[in-house]
N, C-alpha and C. Protein backbone atom coordinates (compact mmCIF):
# COMPACT_ATOMS: atom_id res chain seq x y z
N UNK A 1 105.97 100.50 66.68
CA UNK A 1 105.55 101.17 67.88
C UNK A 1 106.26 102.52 67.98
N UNK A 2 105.61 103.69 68.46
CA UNK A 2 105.94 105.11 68.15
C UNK A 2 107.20 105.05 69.65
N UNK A 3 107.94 105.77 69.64
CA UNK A 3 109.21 106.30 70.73
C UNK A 3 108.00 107.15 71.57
N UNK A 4 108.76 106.85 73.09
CA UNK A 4 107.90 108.12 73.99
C UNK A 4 108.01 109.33 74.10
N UNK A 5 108.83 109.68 73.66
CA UNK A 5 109.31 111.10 73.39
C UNK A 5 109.29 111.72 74.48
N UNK A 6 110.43 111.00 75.72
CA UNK A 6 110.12 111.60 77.09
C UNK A 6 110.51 112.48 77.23
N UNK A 7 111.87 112.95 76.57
CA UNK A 7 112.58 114.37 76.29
C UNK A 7 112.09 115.81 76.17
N UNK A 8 110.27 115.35 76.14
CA UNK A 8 109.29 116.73 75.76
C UNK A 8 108.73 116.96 77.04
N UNK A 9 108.72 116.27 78.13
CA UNK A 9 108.39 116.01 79.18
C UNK A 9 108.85 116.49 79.99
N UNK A 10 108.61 117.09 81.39
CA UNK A 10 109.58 117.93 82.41
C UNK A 10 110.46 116.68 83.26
N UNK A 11 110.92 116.99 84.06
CA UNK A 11 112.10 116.17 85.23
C UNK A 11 111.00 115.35 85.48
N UNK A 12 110.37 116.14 86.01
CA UNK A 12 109.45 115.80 87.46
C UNK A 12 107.73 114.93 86.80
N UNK A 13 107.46 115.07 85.45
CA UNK A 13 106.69 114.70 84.81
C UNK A 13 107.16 113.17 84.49
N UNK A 14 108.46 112.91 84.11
CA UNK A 14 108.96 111.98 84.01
C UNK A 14 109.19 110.95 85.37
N UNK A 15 109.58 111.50 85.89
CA UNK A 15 110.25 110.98 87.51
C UNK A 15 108.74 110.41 87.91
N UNK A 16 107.37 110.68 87.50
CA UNK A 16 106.16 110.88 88.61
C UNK A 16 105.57 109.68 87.45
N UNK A 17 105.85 109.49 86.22
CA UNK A 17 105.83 108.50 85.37
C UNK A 17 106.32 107.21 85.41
N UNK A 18 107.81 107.61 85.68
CA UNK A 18 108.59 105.95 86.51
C UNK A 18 108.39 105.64 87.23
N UNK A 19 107.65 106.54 88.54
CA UNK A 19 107.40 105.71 89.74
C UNK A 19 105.76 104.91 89.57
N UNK A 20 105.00 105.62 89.13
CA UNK A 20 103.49 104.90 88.37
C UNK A 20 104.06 104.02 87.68
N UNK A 21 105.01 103.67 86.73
CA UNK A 21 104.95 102.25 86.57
C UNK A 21 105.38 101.24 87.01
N UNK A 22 106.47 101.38 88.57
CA UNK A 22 107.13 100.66 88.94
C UNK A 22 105.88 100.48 89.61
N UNK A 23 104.19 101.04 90.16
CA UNK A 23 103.80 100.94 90.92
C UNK A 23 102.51 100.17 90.28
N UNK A 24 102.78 99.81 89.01
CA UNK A 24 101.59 99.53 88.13
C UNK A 24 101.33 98.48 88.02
N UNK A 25 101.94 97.01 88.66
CA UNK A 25 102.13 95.44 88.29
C UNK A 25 101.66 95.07 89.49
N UNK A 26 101.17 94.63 90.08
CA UNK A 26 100.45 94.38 91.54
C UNK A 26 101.75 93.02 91.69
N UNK A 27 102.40 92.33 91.26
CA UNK A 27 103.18 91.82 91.61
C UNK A 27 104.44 93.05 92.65
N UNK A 28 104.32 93.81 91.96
CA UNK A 28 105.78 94.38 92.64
C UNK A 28 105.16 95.12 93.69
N UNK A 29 104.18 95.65 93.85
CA UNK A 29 103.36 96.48 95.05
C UNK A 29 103.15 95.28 96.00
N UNK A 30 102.91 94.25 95.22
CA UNK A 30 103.12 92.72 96.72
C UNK A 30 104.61 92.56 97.21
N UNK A 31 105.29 92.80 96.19
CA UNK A 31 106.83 92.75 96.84
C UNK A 31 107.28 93.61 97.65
N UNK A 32 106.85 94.90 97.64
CA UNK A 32 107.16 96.00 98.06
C UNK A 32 106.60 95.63 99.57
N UNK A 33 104.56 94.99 99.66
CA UNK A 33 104.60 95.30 100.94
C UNK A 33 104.84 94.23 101.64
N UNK A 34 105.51 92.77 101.08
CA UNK A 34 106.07 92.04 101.84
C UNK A 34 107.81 92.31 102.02
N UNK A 35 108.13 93.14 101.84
CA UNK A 35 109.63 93.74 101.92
C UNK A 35 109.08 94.55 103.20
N UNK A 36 108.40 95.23 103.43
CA UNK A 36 108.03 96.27 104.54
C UNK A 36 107.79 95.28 105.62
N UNK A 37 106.78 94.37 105.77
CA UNK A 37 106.13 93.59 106.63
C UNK A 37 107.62 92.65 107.21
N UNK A 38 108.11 92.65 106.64
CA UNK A 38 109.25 91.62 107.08
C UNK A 38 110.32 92.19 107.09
N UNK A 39 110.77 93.09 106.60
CA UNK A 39 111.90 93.83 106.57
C UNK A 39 113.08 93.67 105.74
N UNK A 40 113.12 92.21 105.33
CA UNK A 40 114.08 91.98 104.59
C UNK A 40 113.61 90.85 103.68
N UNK A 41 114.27 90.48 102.84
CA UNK A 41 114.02 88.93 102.18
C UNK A 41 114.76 88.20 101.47
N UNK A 42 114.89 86.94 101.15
CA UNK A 42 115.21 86.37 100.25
C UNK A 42 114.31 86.02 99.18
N UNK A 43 114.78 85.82 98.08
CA UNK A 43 114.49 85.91 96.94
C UNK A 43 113.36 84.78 96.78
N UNK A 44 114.11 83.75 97.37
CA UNK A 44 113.07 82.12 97.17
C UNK A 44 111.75 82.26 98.40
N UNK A 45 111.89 83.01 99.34
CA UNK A 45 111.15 83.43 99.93
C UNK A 45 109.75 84.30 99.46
N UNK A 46 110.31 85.30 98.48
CA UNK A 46 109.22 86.06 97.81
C UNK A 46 108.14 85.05 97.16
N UNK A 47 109.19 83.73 96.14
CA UNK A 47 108.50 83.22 95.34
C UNK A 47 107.38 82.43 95.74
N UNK A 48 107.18 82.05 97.23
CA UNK A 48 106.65 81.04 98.44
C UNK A 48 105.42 81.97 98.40
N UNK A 49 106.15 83.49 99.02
CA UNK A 49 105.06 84.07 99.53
C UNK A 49 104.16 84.92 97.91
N UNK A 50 104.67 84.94 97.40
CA UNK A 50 103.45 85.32 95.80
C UNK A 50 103.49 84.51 95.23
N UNK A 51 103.88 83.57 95.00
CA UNK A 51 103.59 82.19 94.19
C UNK A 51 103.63 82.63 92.52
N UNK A 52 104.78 83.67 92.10
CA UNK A 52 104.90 83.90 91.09
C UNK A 52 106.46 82.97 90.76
N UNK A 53 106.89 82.15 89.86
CA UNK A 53 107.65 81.49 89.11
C UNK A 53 109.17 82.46 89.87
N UNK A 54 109.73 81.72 89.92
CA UNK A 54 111.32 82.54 90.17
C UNK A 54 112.07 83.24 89.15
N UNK A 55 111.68 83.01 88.10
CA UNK A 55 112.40 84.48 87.06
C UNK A 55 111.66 85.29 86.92
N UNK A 56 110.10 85.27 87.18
CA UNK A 56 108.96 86.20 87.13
C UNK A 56 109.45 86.96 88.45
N UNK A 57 109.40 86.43 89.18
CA UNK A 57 109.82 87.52 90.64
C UNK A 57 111.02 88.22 90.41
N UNK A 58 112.02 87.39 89.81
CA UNK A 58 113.59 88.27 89.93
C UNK A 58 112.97 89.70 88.75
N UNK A 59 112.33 89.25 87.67
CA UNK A 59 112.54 90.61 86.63
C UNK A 59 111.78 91.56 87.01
N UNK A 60 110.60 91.22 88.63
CA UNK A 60 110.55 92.12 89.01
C UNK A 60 111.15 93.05 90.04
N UNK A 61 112.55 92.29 90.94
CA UNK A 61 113.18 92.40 91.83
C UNK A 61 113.81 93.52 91.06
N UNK A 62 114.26 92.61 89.48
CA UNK A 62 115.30 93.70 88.70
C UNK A 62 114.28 95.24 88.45
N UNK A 63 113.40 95.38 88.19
CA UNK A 63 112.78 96.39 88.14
C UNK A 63 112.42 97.95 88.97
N UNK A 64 112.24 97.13 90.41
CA UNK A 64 112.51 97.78 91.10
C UNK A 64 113.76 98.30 91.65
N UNK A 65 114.63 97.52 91.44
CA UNK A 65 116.00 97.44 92.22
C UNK A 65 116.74 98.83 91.02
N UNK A 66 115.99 98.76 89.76
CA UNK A 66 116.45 99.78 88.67
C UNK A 66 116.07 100.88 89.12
N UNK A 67 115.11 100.94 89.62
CA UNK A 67 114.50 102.59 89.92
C UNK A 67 115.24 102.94 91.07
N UNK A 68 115.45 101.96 92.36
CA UNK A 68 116.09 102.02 93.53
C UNK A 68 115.56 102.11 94.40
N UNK A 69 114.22 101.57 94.73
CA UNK A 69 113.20 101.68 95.40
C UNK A 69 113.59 100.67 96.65
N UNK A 70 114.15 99.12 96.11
CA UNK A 70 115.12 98.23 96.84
C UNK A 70 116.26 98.63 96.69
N UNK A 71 117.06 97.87 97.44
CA UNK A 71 118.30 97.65 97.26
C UNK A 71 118.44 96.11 97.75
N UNK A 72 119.77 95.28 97.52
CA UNK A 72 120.09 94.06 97.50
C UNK A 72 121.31 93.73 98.10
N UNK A 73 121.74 92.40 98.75
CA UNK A 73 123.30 92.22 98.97
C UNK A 73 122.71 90.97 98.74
N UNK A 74 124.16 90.28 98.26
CA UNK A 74 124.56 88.90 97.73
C UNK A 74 124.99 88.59 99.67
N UNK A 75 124.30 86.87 99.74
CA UNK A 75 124.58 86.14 101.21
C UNK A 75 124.85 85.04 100.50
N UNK A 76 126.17 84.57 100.39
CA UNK A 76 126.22 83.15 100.03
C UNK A 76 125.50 83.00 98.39
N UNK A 77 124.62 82.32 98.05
CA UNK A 77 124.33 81.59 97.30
C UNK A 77 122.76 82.59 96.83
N UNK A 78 122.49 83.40 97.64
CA UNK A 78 121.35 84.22 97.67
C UNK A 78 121.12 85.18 97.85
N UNK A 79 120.36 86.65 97.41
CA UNK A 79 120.50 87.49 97.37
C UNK A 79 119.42 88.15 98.82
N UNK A 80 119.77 88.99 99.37
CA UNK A 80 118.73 89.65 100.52
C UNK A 80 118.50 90.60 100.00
N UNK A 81 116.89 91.43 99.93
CA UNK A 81 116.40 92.22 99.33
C UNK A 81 115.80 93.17 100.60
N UNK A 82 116.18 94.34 100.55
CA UNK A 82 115.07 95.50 101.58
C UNK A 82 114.85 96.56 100.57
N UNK A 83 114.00 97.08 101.32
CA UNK A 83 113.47 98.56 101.19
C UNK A 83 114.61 99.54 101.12
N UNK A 84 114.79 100.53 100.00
CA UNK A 84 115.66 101.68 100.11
C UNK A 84 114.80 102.73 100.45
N UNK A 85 115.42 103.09 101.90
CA UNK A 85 114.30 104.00 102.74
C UNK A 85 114.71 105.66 101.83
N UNK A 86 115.68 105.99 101.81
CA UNK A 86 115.74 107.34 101.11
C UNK A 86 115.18 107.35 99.83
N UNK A 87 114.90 106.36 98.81
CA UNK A 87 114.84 106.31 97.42
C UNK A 87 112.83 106.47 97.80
N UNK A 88 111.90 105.71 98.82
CA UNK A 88 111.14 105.46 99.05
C UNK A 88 110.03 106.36 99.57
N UNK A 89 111.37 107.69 100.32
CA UNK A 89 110.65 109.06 101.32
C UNK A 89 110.95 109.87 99.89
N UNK A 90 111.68 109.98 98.83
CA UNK A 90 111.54 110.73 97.93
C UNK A 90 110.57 110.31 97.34
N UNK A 91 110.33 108.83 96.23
CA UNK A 91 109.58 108.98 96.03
C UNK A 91 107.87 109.31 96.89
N UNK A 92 107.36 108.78 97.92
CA UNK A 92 106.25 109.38 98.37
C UNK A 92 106.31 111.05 98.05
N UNK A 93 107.41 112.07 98.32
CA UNK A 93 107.42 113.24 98.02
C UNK A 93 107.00 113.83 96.97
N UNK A 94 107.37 112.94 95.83
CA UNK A 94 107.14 113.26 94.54
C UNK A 94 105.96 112.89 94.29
N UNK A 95 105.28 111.89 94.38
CA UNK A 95 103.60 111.29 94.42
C UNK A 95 103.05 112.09 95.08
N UNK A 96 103.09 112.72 96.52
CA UNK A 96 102.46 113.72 97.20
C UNK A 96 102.27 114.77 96.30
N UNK A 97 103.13 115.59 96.62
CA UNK A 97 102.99 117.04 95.42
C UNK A 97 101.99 116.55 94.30
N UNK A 98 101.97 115.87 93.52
CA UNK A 98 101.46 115.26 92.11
C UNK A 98 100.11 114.99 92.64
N UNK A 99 99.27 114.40 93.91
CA UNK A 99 98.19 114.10 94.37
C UNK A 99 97.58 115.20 94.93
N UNK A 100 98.45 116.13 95.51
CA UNK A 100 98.03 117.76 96.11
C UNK A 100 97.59 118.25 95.30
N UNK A 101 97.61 118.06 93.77
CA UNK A 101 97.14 118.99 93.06
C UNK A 101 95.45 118.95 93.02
N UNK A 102 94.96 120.24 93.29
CA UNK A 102 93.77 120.02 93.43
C UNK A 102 92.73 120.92 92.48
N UNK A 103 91.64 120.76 92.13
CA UNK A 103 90.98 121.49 91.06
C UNK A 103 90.36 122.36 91.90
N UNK A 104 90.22 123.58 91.65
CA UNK A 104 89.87 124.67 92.65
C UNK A 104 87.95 124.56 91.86
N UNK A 105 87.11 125.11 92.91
CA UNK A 105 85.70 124.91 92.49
C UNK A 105 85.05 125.92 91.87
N UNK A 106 84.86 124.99 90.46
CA UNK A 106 84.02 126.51 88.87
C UNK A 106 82.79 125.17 89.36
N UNK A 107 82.45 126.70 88.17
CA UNK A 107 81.32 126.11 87.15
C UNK A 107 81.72 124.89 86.71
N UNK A 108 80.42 123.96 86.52
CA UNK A 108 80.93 122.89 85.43
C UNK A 108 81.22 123.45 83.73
N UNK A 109 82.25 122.89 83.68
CA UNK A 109 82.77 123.90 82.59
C UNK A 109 82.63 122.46 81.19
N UNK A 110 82.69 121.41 81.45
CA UNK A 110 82.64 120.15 80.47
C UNK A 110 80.99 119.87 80.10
C-alpha cells in the first residue's frame, strides 16, 4: 500500500482531511450526537445506546478522543466522555471556510 504523502499537502488541507475522517464512520457521528443530546456519557452507556460491541465503541472513543473532538475523565471503574467544545468550534471553522468555497458562474466549461 502506497504512503499518503501528507507532507505535500498544506496545514489546513490536512487538518480539513482529519476531521472528514473522524466524520466518516457513522458510528462516531452517532457518538458525537449522543454526547451532545446528553451531555455527557459513559462508555457502557454508548454501547446500549448504538448497540455496537464494547471494544468497537472504545476504538472509536479512542479515535475521536485522538483528534480531541472529546475529551474523557476516569470515575471509578469508568470512564465519562463529553464534547470538547473548543476542539469542536474550531473544527466547524475549518469545515466552514472549506464549504464557503464556492464556484463562481462560467460557461459550462466540462
Amino acid at each position: 500500500m502506497g504512503l499518503a504523502k501528507t507532507e505535500i499537502f498544506s496545514d489546513q488541507q490536512n487538518e480539513i482531511a482529519i476531521f472528514a475522517k473522524a466524520l466518516g464512520h457513522p458510528a462516531r457521528v452517532a457518538i458525537l450526537q449522543h454526547l451532545f443530546k446528553i451531555n455527557t456519557c459513559v462508555c457502557g452507556d454508548l454501547v446500549n445506546e448504538i448497540g455496537l460491541a464494547q471494544p468497537t465503541i472504545s476504538q472509536h472513543l479512542k479515535e475521536l478522543k485522538l483528534l480531541g473532538l472529546i475529551k474523557g475523565s476516569v470515575e471509578g471503574t469508568s470512564v465519562c466522555y463529553c464534547i470538547n467544545t473548543e476542539k469542536w468550534l474550531e473544527m466547524k471553522e475549518v469545515i466552514k471556510q472549506f464549504l464557503n468555497l464556492d464556484i463562481t458562474k462560467q460557461e459550462d466549461c466540462c
